[in-house]
N, C-alpha and C. Protein backbone atom coordinates (compact mmCIF):
# COMPACT_ATOMS: atom_id res chain seq x y z
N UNK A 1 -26.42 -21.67 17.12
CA UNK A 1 -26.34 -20.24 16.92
C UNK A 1 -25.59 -19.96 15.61
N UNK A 2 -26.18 -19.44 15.25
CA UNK A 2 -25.25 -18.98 13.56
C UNK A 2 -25.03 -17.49 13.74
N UNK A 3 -23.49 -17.21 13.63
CA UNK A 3 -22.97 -16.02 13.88
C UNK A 3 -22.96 -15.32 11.95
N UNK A 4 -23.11 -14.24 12.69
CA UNK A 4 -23.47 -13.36 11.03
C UNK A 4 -22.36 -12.21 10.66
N UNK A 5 -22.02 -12.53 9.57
CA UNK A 5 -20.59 -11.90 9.41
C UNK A 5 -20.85 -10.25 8.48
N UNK A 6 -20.49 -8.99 9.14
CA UNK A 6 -20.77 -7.78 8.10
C UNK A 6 -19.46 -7.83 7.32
N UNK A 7 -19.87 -7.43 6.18
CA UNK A 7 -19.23 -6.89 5.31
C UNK A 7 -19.08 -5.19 4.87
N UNK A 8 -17.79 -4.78 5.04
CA UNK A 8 -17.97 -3.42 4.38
C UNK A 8 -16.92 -2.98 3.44
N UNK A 9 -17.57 -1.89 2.73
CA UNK A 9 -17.02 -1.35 1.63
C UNK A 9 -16.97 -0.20 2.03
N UNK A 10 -15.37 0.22 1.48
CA UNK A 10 -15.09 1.80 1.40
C UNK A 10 -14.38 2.29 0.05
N UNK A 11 -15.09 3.09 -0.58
CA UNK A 11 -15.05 3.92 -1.94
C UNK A 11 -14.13 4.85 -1.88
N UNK A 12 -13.56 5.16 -2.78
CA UNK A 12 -12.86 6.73 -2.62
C UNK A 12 -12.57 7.14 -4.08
N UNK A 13 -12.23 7.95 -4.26
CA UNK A 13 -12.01 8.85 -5.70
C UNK A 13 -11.17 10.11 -5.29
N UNK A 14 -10.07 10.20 -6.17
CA UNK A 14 -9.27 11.38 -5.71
C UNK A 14 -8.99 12.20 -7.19
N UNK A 15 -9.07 13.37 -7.60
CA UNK A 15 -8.81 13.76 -8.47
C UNK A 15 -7.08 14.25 -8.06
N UNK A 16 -6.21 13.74 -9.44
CA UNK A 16 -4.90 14.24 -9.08
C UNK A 16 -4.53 15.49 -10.15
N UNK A 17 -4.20 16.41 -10.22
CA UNK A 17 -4.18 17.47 -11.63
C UNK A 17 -2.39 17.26 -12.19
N UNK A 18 -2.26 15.99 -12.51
CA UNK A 18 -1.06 15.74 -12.73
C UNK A 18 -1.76 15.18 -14.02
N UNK A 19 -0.73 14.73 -14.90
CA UNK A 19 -1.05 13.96 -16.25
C UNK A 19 -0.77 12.56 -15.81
N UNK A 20 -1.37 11.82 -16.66
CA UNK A 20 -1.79 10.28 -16.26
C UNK A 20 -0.35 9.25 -16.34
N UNK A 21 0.07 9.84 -16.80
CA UNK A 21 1.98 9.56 -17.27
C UNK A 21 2.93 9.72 -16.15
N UNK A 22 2.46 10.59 -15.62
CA UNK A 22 3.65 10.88 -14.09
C UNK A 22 3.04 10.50 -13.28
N UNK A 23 1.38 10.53 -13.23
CA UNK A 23 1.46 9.92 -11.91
C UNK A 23 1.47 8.13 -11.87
N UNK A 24 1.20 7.47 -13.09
CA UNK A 24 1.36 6.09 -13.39
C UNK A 24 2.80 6.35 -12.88
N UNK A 25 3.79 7.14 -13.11
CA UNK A 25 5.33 6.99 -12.93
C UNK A 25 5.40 6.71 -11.65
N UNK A 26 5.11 7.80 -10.87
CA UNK A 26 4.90 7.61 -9.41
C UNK A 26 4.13 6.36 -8.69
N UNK A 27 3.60 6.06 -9.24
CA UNK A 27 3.16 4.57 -8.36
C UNK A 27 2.88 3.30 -8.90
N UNK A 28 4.22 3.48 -9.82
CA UNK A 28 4.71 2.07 -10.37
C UNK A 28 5.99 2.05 -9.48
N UNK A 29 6.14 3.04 -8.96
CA UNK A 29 7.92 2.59 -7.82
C UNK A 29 7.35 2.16 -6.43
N UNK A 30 7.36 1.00 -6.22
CA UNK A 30 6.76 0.71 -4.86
C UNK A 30 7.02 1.51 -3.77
N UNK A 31 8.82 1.98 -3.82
CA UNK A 31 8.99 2.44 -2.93
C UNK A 31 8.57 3.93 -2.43
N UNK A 32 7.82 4.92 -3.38
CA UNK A 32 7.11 5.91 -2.99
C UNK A 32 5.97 5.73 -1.93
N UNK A 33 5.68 4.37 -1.91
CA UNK A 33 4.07 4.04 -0.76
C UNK A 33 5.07 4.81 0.24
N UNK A 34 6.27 4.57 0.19
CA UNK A 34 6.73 4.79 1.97
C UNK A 34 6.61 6.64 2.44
N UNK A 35 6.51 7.02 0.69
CA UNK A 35 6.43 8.79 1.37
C UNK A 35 5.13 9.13 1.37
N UNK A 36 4.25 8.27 1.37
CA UNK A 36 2.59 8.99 1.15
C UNK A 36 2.17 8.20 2.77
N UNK A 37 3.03 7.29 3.38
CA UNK A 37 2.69 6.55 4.61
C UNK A 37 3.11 7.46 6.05
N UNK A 38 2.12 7.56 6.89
CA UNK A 38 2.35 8.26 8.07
C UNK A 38 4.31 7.78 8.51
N UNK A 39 4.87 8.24 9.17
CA UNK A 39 6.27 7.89 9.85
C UNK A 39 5.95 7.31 11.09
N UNK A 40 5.25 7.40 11.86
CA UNK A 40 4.53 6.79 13.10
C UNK A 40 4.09 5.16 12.95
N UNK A 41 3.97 5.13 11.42
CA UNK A 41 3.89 3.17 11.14
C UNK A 41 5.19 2.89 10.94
N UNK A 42 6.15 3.46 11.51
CA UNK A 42 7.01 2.69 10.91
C UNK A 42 7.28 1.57 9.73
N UNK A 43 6.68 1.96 7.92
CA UNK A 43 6.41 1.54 7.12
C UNK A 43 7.93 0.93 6.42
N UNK A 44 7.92 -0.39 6.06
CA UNK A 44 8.79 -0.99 5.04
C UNK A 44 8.82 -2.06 4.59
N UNK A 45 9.27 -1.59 3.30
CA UNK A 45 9.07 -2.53 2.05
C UNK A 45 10.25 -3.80 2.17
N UNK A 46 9.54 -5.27 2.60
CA UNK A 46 10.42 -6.30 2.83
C UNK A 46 10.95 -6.99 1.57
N UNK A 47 10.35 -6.53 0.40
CA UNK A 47 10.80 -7.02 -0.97
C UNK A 47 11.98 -6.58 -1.33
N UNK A 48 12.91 -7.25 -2.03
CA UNK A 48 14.04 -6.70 -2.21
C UNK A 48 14.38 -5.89 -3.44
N UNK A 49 14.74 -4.71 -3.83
CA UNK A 49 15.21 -3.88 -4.66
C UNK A 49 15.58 -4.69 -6.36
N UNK A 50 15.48 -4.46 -7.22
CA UNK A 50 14.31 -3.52 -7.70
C UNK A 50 13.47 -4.20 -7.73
N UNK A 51 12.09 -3.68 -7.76
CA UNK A 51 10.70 -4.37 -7.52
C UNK A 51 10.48 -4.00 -9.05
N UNK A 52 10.11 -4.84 -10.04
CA UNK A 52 9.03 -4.73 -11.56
C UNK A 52 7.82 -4.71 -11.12
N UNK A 53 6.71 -3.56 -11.12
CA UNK A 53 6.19 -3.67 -11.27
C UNK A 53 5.22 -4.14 -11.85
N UNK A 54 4.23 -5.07 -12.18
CA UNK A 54 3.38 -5.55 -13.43
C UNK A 54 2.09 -6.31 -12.60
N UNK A 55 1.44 -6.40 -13.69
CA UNK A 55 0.15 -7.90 -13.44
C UNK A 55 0.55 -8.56 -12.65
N UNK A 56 0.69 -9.10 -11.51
CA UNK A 56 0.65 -10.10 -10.35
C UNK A 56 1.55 -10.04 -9.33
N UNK A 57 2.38 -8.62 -9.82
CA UNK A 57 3.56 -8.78 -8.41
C UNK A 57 3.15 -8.71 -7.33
N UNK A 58 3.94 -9.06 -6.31
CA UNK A 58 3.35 -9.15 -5.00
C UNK A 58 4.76 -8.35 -4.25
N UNK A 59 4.14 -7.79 -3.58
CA UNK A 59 5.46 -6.78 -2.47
C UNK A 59 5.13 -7.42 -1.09
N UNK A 60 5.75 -7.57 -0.49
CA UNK A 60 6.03 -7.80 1.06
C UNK A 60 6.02 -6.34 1.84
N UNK A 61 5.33 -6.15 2.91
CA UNK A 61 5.38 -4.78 3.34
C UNK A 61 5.72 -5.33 5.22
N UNK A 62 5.46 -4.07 5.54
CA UNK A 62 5.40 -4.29 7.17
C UNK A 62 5.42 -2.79 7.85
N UNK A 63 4.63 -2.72 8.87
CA UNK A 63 4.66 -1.63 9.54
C UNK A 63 4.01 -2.15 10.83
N UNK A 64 4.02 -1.20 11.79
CA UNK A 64 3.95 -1.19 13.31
C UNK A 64 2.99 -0.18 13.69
N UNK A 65 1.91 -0.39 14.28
CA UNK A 65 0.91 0.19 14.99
C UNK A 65 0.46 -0.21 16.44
N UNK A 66 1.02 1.00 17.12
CA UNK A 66 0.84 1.00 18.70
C UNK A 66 1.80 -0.21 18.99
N UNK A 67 2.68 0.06 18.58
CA UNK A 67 3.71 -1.37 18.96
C UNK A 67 3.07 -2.60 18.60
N UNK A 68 2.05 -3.02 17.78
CA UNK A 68 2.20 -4.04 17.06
C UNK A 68 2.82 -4.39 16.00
N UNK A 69 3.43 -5.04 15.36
CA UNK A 69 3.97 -5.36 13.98
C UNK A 69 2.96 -5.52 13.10
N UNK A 70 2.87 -5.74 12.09
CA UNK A 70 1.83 -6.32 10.92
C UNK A 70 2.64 -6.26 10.23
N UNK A 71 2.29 -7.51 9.05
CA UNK A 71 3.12 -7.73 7.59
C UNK A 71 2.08 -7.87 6.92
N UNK A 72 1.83 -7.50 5.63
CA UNK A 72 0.74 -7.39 4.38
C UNK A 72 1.67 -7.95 3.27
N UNK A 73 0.74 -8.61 2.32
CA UNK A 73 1.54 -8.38 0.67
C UNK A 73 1.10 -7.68 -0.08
């Protein structure tokens, strides 16, 4: 039996009417994900202070859904 795996894609596009300068400002600070994140995931950033943003960083996250845990990078 050969099991068949879907793949999906989800697109999005948001227009922001901010200038490209503040909002690059805003989400080069990792720690803003935590005010755009529901409070019900109990969302946080396991990386330690200050985070550089750039080409390859990696953040440690974690949040909780329906009383599960999950950790992402």
């Amino acid at each position: 039996m050969i099991l068949q795996s879907k793949t999906y894609r989800l697109e999005q596009s948001q227009l922001i009417p901010e200038s490209r300068e503040k909002v690059f400002d805003f989400f080069s600070d990792a720690f803003n994900l935590q005010a755009l994140t529901p409070t019900f995931l109990n969302f946080r950033i396991l990386t330690p202070a200050p985070i550089d943003i750039q080409t390859g960083t990696l953040i440690d996250y974690k949040i909780s859904l329906f009383g599960i845990p999950m950790k992402w990078k």
